[in-house]
N, C-alpha and C. Protein backbone atom coordinates (compact mmCIF):
# COMPACT_ATOMS: atom_id res chain seq x y z
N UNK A 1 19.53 -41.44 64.72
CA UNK A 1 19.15 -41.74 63.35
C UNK A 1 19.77 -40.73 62.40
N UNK A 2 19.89 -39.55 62.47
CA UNK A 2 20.45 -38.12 62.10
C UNK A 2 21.89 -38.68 61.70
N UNK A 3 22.53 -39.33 62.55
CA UNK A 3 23.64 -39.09 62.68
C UNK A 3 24.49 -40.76 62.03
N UNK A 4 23.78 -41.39 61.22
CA UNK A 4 23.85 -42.50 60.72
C UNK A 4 23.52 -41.87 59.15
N UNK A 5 22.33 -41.58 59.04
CA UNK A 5 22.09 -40.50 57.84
C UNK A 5 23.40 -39.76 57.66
N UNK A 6 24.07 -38.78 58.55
CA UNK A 6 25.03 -38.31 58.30
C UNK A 6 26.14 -38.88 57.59
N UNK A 7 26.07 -40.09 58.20
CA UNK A 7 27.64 -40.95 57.58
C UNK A 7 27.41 -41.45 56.37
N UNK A 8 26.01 -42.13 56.46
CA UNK A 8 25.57 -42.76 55.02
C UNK A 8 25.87 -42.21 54.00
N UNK A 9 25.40 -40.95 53.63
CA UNK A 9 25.00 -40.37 52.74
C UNK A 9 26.43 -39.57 52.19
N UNK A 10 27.37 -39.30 52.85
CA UNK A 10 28.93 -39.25 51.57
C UNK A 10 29.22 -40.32 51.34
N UNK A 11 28.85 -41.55 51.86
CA UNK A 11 29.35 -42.70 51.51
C UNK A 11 28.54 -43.26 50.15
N UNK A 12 27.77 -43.09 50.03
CA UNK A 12 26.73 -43.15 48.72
C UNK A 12 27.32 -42.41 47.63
N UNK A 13 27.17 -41.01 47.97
CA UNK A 13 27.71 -39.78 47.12
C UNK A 13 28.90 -40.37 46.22
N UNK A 14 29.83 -41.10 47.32
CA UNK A 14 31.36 -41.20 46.76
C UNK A 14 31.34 -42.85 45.75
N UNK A 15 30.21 -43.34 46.34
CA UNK A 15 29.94 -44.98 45.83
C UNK A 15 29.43 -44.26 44.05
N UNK A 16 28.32 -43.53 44.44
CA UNK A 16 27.91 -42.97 43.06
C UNK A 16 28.97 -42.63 42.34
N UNK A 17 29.88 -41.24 42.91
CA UNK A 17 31.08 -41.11 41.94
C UNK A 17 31.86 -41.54 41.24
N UNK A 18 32.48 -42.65 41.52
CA UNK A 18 33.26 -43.78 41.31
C UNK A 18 32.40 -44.32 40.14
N UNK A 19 31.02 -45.01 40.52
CA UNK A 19 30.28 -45.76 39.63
C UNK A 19 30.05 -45.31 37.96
N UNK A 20 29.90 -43.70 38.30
CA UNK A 20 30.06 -42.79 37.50
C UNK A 20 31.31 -42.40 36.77
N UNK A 21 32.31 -42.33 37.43
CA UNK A 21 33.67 -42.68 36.16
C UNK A 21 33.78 -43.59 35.83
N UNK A 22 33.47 -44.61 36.42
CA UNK A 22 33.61 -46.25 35.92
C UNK A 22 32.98 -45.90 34.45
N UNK A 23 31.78 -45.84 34.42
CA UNK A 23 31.19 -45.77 33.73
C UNK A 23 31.38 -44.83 31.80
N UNK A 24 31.65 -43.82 32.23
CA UNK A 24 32.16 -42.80 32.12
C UNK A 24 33.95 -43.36 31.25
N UNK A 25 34.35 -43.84 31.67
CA UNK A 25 35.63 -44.79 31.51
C UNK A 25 35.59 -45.58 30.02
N UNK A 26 34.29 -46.18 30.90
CA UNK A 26 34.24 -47.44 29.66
C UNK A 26 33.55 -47.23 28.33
N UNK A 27 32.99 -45.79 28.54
CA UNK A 27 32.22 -45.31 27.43
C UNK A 27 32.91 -44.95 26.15
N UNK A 28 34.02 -44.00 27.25
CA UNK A 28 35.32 -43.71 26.45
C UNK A 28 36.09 -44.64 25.47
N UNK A 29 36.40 -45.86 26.23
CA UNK A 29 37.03 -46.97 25.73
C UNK A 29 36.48 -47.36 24.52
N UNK A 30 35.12 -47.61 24.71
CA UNK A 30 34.24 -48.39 23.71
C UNK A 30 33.81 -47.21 22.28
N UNK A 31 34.24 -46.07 22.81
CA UNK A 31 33.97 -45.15 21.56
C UNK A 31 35.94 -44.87 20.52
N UNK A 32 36.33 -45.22 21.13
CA UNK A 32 37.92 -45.07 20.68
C UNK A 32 37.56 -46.56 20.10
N UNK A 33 37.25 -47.84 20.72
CA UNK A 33 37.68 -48.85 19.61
C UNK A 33 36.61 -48.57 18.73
N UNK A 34 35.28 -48.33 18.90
CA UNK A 34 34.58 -47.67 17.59
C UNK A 34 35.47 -47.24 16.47
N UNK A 35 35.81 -45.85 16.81
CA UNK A 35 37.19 -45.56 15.68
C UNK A 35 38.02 -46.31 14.98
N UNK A 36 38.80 -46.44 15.98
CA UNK A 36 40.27 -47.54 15.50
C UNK A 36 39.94 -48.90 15.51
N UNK A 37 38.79 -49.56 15.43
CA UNK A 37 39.31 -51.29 15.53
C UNK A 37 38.43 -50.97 13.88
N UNK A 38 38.98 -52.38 13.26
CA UNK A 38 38.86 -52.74 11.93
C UNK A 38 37.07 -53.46 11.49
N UNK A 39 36.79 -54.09 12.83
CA UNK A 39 35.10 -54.64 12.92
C UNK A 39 34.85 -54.54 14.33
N UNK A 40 34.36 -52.90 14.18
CA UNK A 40 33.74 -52.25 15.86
C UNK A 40 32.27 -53.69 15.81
N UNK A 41 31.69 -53.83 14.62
CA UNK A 41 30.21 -54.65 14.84
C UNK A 41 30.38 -55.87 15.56
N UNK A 42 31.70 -56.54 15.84
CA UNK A 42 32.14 -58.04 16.38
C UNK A 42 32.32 -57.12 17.74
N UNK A 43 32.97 -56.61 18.64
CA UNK A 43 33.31 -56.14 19.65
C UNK A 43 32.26 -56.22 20.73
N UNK A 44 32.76 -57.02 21.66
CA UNK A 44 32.29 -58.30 22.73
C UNK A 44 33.11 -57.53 24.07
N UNK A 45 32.43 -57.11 24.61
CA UNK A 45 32.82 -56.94 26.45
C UNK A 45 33.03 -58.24 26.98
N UNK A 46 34.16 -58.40 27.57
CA UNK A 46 33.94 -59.08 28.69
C UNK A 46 34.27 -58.96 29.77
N UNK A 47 35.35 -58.07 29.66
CA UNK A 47 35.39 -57.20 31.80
C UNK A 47 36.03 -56.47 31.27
N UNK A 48 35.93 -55.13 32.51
CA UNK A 48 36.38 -54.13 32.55
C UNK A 48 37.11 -54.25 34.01
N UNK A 49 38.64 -53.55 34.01
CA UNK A 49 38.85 -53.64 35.68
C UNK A 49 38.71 -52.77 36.30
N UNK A 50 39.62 -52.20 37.30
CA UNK A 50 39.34 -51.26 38.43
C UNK A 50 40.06 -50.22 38.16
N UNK A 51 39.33 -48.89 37.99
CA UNK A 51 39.63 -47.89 37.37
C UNK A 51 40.44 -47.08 38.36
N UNK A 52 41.92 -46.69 37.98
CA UNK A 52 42.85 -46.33 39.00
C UNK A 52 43.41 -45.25 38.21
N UNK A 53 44.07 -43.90 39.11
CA UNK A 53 44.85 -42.87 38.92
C UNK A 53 46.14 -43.56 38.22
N UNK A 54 46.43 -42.39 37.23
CA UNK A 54 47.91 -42.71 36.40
C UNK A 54 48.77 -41.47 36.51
N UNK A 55 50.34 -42.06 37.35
CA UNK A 55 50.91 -40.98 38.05
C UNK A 55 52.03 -40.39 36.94
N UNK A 56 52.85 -39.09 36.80
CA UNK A 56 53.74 -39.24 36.17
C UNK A 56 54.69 -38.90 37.39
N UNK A 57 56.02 -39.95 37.46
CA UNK A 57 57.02 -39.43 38.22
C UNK A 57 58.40 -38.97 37.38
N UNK A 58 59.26 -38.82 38.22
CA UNK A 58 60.42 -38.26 36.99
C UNK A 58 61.35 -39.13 36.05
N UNK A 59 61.33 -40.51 36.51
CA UNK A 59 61.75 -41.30 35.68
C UNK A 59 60.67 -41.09 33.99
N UNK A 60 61.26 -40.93 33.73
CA UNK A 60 60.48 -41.21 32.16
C UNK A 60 60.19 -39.55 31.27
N UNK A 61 60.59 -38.59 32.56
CA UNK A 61 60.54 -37.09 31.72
C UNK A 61 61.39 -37.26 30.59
N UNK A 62 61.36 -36.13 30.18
CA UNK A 62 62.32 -35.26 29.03
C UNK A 62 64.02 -35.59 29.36
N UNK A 63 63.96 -34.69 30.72
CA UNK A 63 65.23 -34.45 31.40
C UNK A 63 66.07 -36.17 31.34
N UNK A 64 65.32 -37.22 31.97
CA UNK A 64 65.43 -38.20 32.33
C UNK A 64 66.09 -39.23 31.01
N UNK A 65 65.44 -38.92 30.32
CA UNK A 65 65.41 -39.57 28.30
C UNK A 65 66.20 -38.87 28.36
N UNK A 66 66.87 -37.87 28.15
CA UNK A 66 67.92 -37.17 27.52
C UNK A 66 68.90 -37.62 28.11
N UNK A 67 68.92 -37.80 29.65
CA UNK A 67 70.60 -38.10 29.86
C UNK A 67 70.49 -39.61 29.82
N UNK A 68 69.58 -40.18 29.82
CA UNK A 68 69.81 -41.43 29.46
C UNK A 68 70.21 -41.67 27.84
N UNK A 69 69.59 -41.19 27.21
CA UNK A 69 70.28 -40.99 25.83
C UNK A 69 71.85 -40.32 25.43
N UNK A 70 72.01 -39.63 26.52
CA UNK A 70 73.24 -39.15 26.12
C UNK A 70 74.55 -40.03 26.58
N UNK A 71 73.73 -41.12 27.79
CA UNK A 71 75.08 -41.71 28.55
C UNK A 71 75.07 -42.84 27.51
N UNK A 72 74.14 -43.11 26.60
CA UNK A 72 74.20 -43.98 25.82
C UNK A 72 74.97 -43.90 24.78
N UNK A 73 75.04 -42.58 24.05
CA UNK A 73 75.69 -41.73 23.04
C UNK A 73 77.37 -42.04 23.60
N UNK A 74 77.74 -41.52 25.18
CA UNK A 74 78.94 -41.62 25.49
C UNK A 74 79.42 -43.13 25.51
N UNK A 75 78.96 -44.10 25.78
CA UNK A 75 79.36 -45.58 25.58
C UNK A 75 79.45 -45.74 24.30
N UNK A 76 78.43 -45.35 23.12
CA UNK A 76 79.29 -45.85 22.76
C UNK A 76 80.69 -45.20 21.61
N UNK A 77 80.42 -43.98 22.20
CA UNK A 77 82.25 -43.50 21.63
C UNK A 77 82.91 -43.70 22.57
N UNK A 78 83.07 -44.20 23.70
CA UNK A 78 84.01 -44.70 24.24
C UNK A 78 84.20 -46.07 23.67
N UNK A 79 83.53 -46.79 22.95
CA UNK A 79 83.95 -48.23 22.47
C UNK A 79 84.42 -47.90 20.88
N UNK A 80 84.33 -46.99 20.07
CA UNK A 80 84.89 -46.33 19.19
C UNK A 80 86.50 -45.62 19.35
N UNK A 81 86.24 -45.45 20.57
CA UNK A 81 88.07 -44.47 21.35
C UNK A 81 88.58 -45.60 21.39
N UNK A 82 87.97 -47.16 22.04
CA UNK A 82 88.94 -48.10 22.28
C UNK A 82 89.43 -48.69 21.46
N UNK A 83 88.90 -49.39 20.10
CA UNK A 83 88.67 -49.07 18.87
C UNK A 83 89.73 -48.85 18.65
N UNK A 84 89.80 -47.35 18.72
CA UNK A 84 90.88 -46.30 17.72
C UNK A 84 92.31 -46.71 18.26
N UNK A 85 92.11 -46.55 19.64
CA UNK A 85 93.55 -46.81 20.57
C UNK A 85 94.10 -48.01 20.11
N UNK A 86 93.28 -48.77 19.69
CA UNK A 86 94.04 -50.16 20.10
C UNK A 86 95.04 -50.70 18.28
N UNK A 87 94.20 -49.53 17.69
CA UNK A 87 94.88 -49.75 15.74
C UNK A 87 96.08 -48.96 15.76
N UNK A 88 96.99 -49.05 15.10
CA UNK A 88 98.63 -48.43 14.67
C UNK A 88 98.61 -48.20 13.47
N UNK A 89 97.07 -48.45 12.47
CA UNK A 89 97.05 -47.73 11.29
C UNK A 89 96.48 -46.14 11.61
N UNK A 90 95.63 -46.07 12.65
CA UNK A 90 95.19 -44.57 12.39
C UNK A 90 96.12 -43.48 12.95
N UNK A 91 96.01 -42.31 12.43
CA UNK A 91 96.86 -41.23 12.80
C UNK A 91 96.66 -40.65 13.91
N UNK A 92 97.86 -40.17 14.90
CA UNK A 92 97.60 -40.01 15.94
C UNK A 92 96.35 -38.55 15.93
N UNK A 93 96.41 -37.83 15.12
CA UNK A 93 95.55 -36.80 15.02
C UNK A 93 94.18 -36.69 14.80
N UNK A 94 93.47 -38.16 14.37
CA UNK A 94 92.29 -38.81 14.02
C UNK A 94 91.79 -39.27 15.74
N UNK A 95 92.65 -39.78 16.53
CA UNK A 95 92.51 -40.49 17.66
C UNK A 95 92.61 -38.99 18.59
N UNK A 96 93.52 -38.18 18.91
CA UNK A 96 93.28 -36.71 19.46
C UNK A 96 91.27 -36.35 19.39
N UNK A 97 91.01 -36.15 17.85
CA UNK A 97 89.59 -35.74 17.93
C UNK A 97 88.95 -36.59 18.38
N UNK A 98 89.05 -37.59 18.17
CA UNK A 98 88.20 -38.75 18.90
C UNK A 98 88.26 -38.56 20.23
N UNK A 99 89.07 -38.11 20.84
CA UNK A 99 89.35 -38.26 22.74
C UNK A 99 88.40 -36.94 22.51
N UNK A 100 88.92 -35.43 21.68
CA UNK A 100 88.21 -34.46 22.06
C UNK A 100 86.78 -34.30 22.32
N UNK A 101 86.27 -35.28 21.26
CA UNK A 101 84.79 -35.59 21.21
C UNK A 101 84.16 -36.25 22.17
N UNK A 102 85.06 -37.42 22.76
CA UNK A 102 84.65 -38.05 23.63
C UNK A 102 84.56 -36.93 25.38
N UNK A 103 85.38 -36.20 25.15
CA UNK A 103 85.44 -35.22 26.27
C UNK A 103 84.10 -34.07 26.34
N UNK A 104 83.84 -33.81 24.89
CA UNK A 104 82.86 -32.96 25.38
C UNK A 104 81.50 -33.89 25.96
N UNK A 105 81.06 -34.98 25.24
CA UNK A 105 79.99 -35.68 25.58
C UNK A 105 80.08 -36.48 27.20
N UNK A 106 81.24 -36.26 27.67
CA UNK A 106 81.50 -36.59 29.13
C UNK A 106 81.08 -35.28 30.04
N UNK A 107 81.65 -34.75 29.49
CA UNK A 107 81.24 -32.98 30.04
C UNK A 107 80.08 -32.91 30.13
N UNK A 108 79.15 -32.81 29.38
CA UNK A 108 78.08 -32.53 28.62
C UNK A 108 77.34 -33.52 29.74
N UNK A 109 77.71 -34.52 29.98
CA UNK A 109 76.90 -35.69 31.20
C UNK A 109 77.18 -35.15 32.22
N UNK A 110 78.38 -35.07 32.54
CA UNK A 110 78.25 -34.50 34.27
C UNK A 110 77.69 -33.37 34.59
N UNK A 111 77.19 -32.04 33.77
CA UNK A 111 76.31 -30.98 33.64
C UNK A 111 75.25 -31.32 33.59
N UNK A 112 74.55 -32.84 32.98
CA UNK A 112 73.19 -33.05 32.96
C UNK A 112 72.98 -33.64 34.03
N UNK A 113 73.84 -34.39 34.26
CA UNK A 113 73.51 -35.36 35.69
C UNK A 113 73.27 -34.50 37.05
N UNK A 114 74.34 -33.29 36.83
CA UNK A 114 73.68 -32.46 38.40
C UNK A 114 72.76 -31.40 38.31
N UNK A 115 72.28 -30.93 37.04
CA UNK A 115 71.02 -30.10 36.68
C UNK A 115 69.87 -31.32 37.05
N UNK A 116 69.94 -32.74 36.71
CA UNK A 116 69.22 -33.69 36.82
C UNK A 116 68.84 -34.27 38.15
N UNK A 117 69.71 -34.08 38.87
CA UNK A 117 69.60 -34.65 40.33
C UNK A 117 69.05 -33.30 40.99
N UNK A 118 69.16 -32.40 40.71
CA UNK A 118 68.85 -30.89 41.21
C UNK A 118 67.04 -30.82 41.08
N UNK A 119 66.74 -31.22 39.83
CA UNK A 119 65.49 -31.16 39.20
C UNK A 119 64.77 -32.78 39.73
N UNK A 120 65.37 -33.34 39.96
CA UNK A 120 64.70 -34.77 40.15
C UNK A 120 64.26 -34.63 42.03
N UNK A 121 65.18 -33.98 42.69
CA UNK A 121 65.23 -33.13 44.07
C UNK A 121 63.62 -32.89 44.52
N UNK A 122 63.52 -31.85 43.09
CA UNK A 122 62.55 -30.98 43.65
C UNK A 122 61.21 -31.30 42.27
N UNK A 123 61.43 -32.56 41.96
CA UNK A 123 60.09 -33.43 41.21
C UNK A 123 59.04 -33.20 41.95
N UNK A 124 57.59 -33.10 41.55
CA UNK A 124 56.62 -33.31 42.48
C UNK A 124 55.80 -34.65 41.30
N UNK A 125 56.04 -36.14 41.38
CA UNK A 125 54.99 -36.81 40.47
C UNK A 125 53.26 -36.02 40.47
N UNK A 126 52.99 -35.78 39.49
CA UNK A 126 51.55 -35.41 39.01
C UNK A 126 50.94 -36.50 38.68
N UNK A 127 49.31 -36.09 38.92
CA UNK A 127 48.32 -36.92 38.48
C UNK A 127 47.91 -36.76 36.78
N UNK A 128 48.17 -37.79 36.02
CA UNK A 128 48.11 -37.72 34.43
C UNK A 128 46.62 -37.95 34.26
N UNK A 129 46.50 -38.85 34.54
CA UNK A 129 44.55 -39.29 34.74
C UNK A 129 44.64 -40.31 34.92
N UNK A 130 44.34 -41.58 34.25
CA UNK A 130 43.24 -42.93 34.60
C UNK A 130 43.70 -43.63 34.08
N UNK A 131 43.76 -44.92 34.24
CA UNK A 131 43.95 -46.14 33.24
C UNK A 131 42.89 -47.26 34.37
N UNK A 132 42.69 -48.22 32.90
CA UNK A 132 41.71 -49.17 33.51
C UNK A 132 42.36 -50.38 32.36
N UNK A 133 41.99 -51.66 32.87
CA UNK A 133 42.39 -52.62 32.38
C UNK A 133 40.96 -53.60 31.50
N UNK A 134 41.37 -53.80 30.47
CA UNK A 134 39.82 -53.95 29.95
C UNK A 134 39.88 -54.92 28.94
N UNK A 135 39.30 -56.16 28.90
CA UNK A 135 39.29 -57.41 28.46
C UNK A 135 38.18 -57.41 27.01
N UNK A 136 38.32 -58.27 26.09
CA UNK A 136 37.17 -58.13 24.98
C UNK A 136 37.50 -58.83 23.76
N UNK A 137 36.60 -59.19 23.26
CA UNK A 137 36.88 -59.93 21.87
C UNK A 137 36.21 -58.83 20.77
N UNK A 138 37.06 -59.37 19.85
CA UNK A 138 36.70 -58.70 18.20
C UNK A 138 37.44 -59.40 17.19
N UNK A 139 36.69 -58.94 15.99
CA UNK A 139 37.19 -59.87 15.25
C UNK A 139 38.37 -58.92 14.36
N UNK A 140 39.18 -59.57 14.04
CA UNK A 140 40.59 -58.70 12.77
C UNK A 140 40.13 -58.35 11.65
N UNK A 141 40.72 -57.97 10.76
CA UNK A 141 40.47 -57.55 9.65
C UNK A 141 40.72 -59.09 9.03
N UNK A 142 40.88 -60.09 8.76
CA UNK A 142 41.01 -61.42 8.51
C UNK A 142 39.58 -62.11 8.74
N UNK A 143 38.88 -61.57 9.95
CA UNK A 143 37.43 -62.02 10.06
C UNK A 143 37.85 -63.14 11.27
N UNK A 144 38.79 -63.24 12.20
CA UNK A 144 38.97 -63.74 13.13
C UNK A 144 38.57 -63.57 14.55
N UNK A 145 38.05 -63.86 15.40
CA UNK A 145 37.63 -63.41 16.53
C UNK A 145 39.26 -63.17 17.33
N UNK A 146 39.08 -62.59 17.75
CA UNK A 146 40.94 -62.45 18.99
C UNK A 146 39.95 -61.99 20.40
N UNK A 147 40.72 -62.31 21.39
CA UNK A 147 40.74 -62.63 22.62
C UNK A 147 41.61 -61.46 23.11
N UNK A 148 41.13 -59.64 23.60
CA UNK A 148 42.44 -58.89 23.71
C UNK A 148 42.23 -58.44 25.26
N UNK A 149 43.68 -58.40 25.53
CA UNK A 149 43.47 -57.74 27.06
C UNK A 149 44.39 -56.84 26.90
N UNK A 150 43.61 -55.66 27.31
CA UNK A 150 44.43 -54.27 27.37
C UNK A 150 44.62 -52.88 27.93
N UNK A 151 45.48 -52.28 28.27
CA UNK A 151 45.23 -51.61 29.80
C UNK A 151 44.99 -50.12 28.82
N UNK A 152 44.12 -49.60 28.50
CA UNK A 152 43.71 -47.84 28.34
C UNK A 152 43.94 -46.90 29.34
N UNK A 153 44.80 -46.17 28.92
CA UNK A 153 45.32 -45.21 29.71
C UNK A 153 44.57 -43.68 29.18
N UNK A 154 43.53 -43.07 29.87
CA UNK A 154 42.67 -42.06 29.80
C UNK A 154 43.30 -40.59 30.35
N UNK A 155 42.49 -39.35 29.71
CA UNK A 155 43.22 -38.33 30.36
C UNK A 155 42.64 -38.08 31.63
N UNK A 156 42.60 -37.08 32.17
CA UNK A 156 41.88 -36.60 33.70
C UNK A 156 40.56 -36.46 33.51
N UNK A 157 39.94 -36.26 32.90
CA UNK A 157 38.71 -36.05 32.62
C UNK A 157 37.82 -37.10 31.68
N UNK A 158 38.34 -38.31 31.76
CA UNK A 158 37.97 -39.56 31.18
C UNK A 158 37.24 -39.32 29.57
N UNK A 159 37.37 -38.33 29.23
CA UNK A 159 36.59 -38.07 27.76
C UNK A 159 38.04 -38.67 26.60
N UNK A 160 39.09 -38.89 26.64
CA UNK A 160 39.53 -39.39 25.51
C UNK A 160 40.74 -40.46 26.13
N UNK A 161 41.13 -41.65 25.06
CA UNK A 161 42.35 -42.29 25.07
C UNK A 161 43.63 -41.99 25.03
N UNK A 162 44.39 -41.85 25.98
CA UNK A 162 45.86 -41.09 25.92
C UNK A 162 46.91 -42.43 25.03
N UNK A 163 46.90 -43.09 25.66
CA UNK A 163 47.50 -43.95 25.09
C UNK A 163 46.90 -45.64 25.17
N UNK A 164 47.30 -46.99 24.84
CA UNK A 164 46.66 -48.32 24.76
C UNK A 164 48.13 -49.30 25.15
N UNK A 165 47.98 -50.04 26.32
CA UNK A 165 49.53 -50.97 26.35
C UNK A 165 49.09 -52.17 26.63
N UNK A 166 50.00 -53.05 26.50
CA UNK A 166 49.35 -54.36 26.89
C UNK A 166 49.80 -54.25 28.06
N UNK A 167 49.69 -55.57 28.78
CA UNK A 167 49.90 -55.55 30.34
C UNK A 167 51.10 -55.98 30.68
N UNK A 168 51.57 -56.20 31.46
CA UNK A 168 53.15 -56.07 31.75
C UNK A 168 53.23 -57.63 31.34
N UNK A 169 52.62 -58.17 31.91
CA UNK A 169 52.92 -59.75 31.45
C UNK A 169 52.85 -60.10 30.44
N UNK A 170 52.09 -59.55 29.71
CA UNK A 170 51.87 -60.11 27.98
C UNK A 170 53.11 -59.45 27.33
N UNK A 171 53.29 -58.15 28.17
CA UNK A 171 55.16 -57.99 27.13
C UNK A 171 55.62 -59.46 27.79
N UNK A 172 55.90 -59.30 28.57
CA UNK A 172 56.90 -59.96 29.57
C UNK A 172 56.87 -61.77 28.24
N UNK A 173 56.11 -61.95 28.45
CA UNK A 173 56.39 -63.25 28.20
C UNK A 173 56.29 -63.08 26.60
N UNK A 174 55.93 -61.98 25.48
CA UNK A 174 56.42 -62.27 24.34
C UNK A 174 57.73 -61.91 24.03
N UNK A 175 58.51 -61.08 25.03
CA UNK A 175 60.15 -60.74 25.09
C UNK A 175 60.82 -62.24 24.96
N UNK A 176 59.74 -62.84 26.60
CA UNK A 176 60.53 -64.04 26.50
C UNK A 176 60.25 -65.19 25.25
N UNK A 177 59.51 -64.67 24.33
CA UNK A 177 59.64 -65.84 22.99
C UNK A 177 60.58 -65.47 22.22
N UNK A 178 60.52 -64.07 22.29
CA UNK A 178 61.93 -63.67 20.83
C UNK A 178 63.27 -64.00 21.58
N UNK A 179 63.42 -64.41 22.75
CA UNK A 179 64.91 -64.45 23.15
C UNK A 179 65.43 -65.91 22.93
């Protein structure tokens, strides 16, 4: 009997815990749209989902944005060099700086790319905190009820809103209306 007690009882502990950030979660949530929504008094629960760790890995650092920004920067003066090459009005000395320019921002990439692969090596992804996916009606500033589903992304300690996204599908398919 001892030894059933034994097992039970972290299993409770950890059932409680959970129940307790859940909780804890949604409190958070519901005090941020307090703030920011336009008629907190209309604001209607209707599910909350399953409250999961939010990782950061190295795609999406600093390091990562930058050389992606910079290989972007180099395309497109290389379509500016081609550009230049291909006219017999510009001076050959206009087209020289243009290559020079284009040389340092090539440079400038292959130095980021192996500081980047060096650093991406020895990444360890961290735990950012929480996100939960969380369903609800309210009404707009128009006096409309809306229907919102939206994933809250919390810090480690579930006391504030880091950031608010919709869900991958709801981009997904309003990309696919503007195209």
């Amino acid at each position: 009997m001892k030894d059933i007690f034994i097992i039970i009882l972290p299993l409770l502990l950890l059932l409680a815990a959970c129940n307790n950030n859940d909780k804890k979660a949604a409190a958070t949530i519901r005090e941020y749209l307090r703030l920011h929504s336009d008629n907190y008094n209309s604001y209607e629960p209707v599910s909350f989902g399953k409250l999961d760790t939010s990782f950061q890995y190295y795609i999406g650092t600093a390091a990562q944005l930058q050389l992606s920004a910079l290989t972007d920067s180099f395309d497109k003066e290389s379509e500016k060099y081609a550009l230049l090459l291909k006219s017999d009005s510009i001076p050959i000395q206009e087209k020289r700086q243009a290559y020079q320019k284009l040389q340092v921002v090539q440079d400038t990439i292959f130095a980021l790319v192996d500081s980047s692969m060096r650093a991406e090596k020895n990444f360890k992804p961290f735990m950012r905190g929480y996100y939960l996916e969380h369903t609800y009606r309210i009404k707009n500033k128009t006096g409309t009820t809306k229907l919102k589903d939206e994933i809250f992304v919390l810090n480690k300690t579930l006391d504030s809103v880091i950031v608010v996204r919709e869900p991958a599908m709801q981009q997904l398919l309003k990309e696919k209306k503007t195209l």
